[in-house]
PDB file of N, CA and C in Angstrom:
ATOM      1  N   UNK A   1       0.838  -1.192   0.000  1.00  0.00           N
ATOM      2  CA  UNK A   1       0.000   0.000   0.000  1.00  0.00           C
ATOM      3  C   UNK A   1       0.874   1.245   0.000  1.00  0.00           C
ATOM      4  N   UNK A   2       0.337   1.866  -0.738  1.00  0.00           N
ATOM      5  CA  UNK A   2       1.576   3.525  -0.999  1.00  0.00           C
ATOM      6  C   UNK A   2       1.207   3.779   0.116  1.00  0.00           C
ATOM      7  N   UNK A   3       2.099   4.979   0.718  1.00  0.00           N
ATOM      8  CA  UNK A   3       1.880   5.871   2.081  1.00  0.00           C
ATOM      9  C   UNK A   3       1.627   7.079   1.857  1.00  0.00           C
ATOM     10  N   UNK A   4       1.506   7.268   0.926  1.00  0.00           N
ATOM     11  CA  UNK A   4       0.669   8.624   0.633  1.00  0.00           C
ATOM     12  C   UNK A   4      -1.297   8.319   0.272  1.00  0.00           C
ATOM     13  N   UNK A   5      -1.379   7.175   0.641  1.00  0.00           N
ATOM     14  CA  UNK A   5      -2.457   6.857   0.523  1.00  0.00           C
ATOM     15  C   UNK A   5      -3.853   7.473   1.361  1.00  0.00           C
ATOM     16  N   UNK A   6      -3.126   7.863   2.615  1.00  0.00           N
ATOM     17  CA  UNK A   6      -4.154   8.416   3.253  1.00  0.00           C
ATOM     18  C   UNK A   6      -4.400   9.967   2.393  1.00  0.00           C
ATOM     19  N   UNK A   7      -4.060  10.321   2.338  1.00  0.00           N
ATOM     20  CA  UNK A   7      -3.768  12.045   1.057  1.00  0.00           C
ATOM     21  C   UNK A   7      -5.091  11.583   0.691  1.00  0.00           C
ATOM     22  N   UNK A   8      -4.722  10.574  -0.561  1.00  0.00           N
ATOM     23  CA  UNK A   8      -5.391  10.198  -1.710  1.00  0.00           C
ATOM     24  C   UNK A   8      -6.829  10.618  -1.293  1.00  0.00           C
ATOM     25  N   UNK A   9      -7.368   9.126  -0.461  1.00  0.00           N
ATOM     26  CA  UNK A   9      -8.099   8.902   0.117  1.00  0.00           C
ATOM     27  C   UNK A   9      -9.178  10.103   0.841  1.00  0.00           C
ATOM     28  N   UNK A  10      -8.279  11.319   1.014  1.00  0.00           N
ATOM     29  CA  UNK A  10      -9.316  12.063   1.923  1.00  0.00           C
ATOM     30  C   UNK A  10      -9.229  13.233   1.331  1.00  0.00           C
ATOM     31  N   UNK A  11      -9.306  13.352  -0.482  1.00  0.00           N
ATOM     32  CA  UNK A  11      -8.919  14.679  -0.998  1.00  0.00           C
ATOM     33  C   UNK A  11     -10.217  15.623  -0.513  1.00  0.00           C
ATOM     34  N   UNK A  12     -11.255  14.835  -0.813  1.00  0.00           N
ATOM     35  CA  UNK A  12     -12.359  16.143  -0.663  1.00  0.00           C
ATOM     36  C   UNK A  12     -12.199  16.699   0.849  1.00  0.00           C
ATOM     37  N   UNK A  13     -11.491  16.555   1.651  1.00  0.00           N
ATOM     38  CA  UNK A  13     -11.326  17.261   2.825  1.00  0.00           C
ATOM     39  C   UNK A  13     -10.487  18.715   2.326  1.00  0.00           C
ATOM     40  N   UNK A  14      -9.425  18.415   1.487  1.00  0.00           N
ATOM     41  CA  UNK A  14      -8.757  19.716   0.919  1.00  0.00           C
ATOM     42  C   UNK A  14      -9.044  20.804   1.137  1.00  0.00           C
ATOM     43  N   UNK A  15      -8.380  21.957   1.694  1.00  0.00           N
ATOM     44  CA  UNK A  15      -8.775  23.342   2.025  1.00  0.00           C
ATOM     45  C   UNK A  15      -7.842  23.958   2.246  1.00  0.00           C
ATOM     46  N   UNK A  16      -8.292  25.520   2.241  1.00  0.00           N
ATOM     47  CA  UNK A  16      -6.673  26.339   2.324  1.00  0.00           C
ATOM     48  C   UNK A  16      -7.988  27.351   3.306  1.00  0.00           C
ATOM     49  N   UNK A  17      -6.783  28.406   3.304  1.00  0.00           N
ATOM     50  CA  UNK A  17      -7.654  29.495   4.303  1.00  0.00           C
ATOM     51  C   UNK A  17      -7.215  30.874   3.211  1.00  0.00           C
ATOM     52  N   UNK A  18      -8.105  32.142   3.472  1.00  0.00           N
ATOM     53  CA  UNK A  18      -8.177  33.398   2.257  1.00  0.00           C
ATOM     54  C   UNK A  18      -6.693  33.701   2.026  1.00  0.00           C
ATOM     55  N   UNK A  19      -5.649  33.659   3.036  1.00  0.00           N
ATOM     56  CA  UNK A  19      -4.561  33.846   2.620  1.00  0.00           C
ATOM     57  C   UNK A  19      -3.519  32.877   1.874  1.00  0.00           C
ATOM     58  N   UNK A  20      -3.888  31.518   2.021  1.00  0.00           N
ATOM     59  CA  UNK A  20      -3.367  30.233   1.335  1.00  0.00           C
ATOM     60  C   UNK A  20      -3.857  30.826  -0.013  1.00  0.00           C
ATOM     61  N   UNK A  21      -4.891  31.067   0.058  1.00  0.00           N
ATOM     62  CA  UNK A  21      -5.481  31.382  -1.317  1.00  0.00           C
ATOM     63  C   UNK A  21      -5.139  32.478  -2.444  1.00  0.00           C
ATOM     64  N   UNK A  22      -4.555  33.404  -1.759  1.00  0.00           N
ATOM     65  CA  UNK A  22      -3.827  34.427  -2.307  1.00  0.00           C
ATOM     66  C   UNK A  22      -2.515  33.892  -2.234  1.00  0.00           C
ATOM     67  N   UNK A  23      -1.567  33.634  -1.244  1.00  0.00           N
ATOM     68  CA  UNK A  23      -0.480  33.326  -1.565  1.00  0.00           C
ATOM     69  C   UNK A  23       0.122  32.323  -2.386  1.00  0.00           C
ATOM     70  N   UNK A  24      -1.010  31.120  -3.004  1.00  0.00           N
ATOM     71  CA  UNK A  24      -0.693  30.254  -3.809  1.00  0.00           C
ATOM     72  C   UNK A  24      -0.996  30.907  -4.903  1.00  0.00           C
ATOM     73  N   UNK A  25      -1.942  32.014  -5.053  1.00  0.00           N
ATOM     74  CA  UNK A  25      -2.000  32.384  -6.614  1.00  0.00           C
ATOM     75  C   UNK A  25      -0.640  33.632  -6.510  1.00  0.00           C
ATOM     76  N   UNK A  26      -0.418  34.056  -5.937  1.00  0.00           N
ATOM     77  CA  UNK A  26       0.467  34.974  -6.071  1.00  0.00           C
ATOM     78  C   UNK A  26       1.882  34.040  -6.192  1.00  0.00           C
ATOM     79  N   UNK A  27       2.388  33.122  -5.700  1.00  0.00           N
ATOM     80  CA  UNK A  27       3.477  32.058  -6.109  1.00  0.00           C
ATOM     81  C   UNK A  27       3.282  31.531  -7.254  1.00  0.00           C
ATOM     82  N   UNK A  28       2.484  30.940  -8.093  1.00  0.00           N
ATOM     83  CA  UNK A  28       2.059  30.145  -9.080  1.00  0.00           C
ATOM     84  C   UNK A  28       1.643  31.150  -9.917  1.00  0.00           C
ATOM     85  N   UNK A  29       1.293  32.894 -10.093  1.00  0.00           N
ATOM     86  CA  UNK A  29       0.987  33.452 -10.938  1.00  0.00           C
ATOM     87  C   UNK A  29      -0.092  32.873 -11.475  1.00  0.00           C
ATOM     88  N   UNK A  30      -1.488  32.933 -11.049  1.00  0.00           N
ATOM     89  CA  UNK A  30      -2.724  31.854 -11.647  1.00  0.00           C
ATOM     90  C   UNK A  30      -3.734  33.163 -11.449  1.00  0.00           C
ATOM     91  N   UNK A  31      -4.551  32.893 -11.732  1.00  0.00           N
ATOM     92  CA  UNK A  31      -5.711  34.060 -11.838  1.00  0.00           C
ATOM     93  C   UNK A  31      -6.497  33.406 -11.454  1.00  0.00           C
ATOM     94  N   UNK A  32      -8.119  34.022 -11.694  1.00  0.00           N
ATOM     95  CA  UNK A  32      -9.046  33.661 -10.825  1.00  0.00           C
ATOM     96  C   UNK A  32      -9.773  32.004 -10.974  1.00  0.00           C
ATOM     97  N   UNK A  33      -8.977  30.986 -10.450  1.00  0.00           N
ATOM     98  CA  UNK A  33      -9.313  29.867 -10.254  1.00  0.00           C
ATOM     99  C   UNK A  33      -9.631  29.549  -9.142  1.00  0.00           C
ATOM    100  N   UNK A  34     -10.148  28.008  -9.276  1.00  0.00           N
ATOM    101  CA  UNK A  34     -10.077  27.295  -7.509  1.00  0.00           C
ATOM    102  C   UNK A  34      -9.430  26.724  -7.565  1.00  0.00           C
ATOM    103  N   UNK A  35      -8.298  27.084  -6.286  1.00  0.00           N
ATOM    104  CA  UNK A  35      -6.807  27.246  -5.850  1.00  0.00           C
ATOM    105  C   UNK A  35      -7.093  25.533  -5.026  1.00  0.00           C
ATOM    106  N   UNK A  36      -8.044  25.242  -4.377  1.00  0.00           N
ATOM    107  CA  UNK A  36      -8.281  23.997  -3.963  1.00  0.00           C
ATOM    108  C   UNK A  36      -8.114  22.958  -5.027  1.00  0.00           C
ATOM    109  N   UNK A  37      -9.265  23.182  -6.187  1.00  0.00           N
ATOM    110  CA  UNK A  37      -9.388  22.381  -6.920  1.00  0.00           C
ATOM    111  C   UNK A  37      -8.091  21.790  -7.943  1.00  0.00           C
ATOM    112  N   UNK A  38      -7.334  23.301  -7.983  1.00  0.00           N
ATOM    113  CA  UNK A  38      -6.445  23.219  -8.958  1.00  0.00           C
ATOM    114  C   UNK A  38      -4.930  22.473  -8.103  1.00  0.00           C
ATOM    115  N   UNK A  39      -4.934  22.598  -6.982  1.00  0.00           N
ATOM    116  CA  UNK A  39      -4.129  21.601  -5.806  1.00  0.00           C
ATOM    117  C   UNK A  39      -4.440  19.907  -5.813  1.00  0.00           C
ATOM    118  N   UNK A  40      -5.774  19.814  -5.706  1.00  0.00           N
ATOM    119  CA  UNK A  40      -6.604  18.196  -6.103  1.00  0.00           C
ATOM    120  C   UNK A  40      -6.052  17.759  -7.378  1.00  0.00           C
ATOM    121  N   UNK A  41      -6.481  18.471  -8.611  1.00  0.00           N
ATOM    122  CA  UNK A  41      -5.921  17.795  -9.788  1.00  0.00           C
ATOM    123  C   UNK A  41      -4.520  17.951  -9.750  1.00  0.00           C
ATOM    124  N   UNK A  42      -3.534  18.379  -9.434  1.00  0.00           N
ATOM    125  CA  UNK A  42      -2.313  18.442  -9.470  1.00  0.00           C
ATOM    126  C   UNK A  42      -1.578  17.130  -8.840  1.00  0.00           C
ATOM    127  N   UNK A  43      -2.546  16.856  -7.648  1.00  0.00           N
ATOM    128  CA  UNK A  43      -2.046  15.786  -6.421  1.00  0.00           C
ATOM    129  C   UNK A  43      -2.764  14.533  -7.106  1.00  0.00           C
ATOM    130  N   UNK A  44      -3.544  15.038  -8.057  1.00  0.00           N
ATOM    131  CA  UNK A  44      -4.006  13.483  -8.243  1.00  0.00           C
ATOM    132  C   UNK A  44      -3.532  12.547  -9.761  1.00  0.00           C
ATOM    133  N   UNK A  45      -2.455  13.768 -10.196  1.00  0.00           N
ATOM    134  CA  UNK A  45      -2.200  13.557 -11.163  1.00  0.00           C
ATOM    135  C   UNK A  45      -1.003  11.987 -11.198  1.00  0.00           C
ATOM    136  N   UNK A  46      -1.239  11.449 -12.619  1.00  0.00           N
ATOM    137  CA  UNK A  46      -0.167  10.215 -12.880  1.00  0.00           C
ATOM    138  C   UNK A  46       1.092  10.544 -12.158  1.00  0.00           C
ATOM    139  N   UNK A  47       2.040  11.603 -12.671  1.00  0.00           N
ATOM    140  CA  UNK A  47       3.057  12.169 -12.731  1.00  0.00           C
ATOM    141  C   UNK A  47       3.477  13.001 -11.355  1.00  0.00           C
ATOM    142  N   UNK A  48       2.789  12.806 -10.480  1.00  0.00           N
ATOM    143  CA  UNK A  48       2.849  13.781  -9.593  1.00  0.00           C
ATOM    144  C   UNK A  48       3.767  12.508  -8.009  1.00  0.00           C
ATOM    145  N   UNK A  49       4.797  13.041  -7.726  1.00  0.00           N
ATOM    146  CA  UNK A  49       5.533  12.545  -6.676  1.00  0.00           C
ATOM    147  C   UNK A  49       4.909  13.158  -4.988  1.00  0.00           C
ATOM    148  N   UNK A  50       4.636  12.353  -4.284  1.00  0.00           N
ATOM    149  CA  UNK A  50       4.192  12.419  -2.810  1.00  0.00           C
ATOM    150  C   UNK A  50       4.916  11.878  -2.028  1.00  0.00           C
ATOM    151  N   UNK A  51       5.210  12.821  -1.279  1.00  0.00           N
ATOM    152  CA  UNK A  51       6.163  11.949   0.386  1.00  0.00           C
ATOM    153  C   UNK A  51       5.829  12.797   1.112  1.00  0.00           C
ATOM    154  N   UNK A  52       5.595  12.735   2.033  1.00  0.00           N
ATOM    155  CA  UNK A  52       5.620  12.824   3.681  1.00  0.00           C
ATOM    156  C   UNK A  52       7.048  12.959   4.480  1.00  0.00           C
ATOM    157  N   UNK A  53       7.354  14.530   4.676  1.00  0.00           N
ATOM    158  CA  UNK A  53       8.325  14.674   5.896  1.00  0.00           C
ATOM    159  C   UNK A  53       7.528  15.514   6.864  1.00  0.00           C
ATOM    160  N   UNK A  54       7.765  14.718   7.676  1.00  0.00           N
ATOM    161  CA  UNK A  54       7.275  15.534   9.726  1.00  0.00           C
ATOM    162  C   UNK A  54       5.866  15.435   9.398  1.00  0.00           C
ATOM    163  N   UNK A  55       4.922  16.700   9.066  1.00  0.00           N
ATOM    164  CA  UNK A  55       4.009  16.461   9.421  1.00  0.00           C
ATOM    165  C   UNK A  55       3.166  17.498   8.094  1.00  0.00           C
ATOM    166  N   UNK A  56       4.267  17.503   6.977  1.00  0.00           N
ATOM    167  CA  UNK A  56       3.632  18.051   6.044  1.00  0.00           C
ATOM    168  C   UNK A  56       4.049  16.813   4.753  1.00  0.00           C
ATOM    169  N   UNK A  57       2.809  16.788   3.638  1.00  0.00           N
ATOM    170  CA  UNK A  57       2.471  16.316   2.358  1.00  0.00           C
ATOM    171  C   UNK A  57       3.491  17.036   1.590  1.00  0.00           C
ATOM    172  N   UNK A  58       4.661  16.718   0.381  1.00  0.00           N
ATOM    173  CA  UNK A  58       4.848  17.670  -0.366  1.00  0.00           C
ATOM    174  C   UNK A  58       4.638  16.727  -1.742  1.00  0.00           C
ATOM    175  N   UNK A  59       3.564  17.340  -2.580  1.00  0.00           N
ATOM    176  CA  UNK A  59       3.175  16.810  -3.859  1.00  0.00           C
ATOM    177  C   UNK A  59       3.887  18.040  -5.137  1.00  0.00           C
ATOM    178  N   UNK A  60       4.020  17.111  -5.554  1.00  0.00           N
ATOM    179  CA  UNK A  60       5.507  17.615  -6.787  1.00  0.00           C
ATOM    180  C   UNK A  60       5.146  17.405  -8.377  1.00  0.00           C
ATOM    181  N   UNK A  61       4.814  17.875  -8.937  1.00  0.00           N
ATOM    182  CA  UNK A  61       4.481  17.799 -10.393  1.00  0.00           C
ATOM    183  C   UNK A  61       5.512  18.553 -11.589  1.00  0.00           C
ATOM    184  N   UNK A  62       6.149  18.867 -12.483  1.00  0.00           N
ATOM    185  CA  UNK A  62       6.454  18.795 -13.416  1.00  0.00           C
ATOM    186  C   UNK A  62       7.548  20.012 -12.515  1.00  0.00           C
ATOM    187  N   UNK A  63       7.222  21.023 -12.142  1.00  0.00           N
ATOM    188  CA  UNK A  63       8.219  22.408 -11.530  1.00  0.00           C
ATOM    189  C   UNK A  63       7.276  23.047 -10.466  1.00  0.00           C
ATOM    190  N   UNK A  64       6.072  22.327  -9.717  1.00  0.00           N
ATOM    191  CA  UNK A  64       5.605  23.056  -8.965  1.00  0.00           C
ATOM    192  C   UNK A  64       5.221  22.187  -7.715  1.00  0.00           C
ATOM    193  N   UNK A  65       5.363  22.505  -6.985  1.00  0.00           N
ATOM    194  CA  UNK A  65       5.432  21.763  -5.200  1.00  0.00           C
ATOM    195  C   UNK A  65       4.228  22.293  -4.339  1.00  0.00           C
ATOM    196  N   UNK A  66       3.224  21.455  -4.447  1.00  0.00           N
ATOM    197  CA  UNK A  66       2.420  21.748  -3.263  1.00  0.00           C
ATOM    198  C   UNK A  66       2.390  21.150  -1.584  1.00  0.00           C
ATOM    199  N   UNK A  67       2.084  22.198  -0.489  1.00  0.00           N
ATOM    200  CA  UNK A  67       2.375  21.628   0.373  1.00  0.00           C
ATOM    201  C   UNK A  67       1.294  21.547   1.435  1.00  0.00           C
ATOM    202  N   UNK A  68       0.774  20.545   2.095  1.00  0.00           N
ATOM    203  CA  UNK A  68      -0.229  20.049   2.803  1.00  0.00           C
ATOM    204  C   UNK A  68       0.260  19.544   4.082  1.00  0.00           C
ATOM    205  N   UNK A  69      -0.628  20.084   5.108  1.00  0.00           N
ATOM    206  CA  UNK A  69      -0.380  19.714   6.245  1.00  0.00           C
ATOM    207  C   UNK A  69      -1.269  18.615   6.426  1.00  0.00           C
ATOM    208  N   UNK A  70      -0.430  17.381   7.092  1.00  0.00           N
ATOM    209  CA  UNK A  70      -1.249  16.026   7.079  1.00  0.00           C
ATOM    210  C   UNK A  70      -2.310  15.697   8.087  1.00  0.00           C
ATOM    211  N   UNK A  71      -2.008  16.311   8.778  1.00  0.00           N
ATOM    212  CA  UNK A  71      -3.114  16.265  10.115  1.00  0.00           C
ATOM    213  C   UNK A  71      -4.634  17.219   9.913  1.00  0.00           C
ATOM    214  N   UNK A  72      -4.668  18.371   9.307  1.00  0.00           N
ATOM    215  CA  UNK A  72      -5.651  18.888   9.055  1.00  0.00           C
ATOM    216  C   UNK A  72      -5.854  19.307   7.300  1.00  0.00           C
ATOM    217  N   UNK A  73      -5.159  18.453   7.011  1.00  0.00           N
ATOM    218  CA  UNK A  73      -5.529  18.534   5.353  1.00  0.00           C
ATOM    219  C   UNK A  73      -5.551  20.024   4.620  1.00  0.00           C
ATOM    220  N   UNK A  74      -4.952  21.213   5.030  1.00  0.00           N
ATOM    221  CA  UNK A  74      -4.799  22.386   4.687  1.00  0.00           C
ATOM    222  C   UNK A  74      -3.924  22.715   3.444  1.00  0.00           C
ATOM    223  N   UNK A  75      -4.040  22.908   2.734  1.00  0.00           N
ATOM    224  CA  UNK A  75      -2.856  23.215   1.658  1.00  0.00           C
ATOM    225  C   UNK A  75      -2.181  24.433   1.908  1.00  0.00           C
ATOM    226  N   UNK A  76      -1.039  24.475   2.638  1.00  0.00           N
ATOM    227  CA  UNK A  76      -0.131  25.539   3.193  1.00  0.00           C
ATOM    228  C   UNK A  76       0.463  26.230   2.451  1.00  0.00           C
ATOM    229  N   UNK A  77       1.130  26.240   1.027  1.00  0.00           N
ATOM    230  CA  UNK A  77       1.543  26.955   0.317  1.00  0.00           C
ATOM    231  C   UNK A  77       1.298  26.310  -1.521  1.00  0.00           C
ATOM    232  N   UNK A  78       2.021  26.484  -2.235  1.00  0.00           N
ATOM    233  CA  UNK A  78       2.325  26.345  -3.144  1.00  0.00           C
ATOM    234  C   UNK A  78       3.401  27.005  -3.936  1.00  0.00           C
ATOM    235  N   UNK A  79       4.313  26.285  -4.631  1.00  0.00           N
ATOM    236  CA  UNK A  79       5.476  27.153  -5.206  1.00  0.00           C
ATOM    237  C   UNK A  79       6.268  26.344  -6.416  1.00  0.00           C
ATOM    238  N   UNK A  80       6.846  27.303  -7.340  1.00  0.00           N
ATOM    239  CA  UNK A  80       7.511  26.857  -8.158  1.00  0.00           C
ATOM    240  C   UNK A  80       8.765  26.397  -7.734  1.00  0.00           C
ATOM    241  N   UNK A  81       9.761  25.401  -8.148  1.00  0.00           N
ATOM    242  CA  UNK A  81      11.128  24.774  -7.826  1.00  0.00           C
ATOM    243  C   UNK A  81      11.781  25.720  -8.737  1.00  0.00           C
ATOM    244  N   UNK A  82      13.108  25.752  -7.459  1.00  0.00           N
ATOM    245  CA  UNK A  82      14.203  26.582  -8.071  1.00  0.00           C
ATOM    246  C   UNK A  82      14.955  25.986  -9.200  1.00  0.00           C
TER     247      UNK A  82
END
């Protein structure tokens, strides 16, 4: 069983708070989307790498890193790789 399985498993819990929400569009340069939704398809994608250090999710797709706190399912930031 993967260990990022619990993630998987409990996406519709996914949430950020008004400033997650601005600060992921302001990192990612995105306009008026849902910053949740657009975190879900990213994490649920084929291509997308998940591991678990301490007590945050970091889901990884092509040059952009989202990051989730595992205990309350929050999406804490988002950012492009250097």
């Amino acid at each position: 069983m993967n260990s990022h399985r619990a993630l998987l498993d409990n996406l519709s819990k996914l949430h950020t708070t008004k400033l997650g929400i601005e600060r992921i569009k302001r990192n990612l340069n995105l306009a008026d989307i849902d910053v949740v939704d657009f975190c879900r398809q990213l994490i649920v994608a084929d291509d997308c790498t998940i591991q678990k250090r301490g007590k945050n999710w970091y889901c990884s797709k092509d040059d952009t890193v989202v990051t989730v706190n595992s205990y309350s399912l929050t999406v804490i930031t988002a950012h492009k790789e250097k």
